[in-house]
Protein backbone atom coordinates (compact mmCIF):
# COMPACT_ATOMS: atom_id res chain seq x y z
CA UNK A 1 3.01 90.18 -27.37
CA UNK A 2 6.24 88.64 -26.92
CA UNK A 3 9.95 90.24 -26.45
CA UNK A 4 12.11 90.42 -29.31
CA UNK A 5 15.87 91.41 -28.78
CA UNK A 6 17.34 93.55 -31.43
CA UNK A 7 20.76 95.32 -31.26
CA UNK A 8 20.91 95.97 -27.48
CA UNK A 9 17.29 96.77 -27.27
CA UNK A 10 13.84 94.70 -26.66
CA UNK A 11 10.70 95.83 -29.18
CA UNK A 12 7.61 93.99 -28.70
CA UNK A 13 6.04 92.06 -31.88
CA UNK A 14 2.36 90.43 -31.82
CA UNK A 15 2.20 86.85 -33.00
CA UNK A 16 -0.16 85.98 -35.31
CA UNK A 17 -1.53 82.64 -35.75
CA UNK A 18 -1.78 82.27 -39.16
CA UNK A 19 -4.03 79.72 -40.43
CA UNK A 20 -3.98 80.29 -44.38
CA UNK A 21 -1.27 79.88 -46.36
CA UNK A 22 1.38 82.46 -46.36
CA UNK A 23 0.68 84.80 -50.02
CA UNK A 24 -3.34 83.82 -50.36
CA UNK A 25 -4.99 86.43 -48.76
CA UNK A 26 -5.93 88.59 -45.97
CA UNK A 27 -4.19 88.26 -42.51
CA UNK A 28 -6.23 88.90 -39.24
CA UNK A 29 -5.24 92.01 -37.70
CA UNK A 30 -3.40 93.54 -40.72
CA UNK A 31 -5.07 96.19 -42.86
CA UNK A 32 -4.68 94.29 -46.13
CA UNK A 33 -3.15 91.50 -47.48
CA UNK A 34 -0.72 88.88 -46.00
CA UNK A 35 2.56 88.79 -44.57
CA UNK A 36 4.57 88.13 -47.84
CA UNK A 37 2.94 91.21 -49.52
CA UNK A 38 3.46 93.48 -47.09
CA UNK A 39 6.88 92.96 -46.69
CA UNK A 40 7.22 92.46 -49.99
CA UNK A 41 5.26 95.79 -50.70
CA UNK A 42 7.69 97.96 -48.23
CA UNK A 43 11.11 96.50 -50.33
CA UNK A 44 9.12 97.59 -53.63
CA UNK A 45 9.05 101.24 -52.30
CA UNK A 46 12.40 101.43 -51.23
CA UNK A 47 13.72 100.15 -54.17
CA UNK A 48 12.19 103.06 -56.49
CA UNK A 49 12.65 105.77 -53.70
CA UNK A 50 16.35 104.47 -53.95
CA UNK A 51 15.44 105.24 -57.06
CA UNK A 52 14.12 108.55 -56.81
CA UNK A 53 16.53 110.19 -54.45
CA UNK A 54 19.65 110.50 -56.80
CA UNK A 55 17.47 111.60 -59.63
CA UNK A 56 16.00 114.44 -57.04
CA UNK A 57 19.46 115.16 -55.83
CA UNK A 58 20.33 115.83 -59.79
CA UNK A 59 17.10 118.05 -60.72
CA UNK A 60 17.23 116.82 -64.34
CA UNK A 61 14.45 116.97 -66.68
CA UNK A 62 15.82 114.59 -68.03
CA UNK A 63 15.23 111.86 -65.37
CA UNK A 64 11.67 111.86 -64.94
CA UNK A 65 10.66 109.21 -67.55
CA UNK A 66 13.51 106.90 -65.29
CA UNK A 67 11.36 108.37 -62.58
CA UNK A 68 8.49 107.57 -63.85
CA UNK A 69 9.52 104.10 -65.13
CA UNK A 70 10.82 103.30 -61.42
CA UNK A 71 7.34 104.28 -59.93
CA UNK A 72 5.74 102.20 -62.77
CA UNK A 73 7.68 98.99 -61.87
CA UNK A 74 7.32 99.60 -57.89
CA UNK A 75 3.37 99.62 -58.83
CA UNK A 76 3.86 96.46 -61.22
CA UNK A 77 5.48 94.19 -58.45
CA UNK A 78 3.15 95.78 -55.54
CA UNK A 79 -0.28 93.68 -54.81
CA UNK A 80 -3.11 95.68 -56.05
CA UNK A 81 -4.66 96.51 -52.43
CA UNK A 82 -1.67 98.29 -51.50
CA UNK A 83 -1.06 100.29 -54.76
CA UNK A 84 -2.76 103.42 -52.65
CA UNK A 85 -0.29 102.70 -49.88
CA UNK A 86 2.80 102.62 -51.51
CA UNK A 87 2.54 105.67 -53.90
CA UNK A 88 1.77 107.45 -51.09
CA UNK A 89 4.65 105.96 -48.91
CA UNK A 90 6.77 107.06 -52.14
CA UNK A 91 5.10 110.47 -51.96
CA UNK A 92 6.48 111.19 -48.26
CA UNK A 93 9.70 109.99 -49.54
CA UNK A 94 9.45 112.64 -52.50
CA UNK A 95 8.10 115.64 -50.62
CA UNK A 96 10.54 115.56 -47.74
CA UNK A 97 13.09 115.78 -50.43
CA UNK A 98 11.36 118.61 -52.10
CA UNK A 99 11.50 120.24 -48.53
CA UNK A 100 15.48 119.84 -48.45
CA UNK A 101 15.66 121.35 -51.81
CA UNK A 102 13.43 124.38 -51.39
CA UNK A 103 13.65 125.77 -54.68
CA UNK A 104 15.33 125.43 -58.22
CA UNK A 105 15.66 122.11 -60.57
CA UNK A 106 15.39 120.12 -57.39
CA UNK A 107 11.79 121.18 -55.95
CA UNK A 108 10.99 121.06 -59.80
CA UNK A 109 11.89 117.45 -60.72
CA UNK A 110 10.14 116.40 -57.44
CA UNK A 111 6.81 118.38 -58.49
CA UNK A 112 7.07 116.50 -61.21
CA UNK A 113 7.51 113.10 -59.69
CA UNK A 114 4.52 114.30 -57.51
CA UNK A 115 2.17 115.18 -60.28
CA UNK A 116 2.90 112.17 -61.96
CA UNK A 117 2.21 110.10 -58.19
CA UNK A 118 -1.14 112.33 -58.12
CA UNK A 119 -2.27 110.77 -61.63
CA UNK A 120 -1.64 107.08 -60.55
CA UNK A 121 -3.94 107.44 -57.44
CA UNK A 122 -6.48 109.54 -59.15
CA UNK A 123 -6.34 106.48 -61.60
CA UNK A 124 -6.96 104.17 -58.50
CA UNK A 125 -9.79 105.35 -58.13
């Protein structure tokens, strides 16, 4: 591991040697893929839960097929071995808001958005 300085503070990163080209395949040490689709994977989920969180914050029944349609296009542009990975990164994102909201249109839309996450992995499988 080497030091890396970052705003006043020093976090540790492991190099990686890596000998195949960057997007082909799987990278030693990682749990899937390579280094462009897993970075690439984690701005796909923040994009929809940026998504999400307004639509939550509404509670309209109206917004779950732009729910839906966000989650659909985070899947789209995610590499297949880390579709599993990402709904369920989305799905923290979407319960902790359900939490906030306790009850009413808020914990309603986000049981929806949940249901509709459940499908997709079911689907996965």
């Amino acid at each position: 591991m080497r030091p890396v300085k970052r705003a006043g503070a020093v976090a540790y990163i492991r190099a990686i040697d890596i000998e195949q080209p960057v997007g082909c395949g799987k990278v030693p040490g990682w749990k899937s893929g390579c280094v462009r689709c897993m970075f690439g994977g984690m701005e796909n989920v923040h994009k929809c839960t940026s998504v999400l969180r307004p639509l939550i914050e509404e509670g309209h029944t109206n917004g779950v097929p732009l729910a839906e349609r966000a989650i659909n296009e985070m899947v789209a542009t995610t590499p297949v071995p880390q579709h599993r990975d990402a709904l369920e990164s989305v799905r923290t994102v979407v319960n902790a808001h359900r939490e906030e909201a306790g009850s009413g249109p808020q914990c309603d839309f986000a049981d929806s958005v949940n249901d509709y996450i459940e499908k997709l992995i079911r689907d996965l499988i």
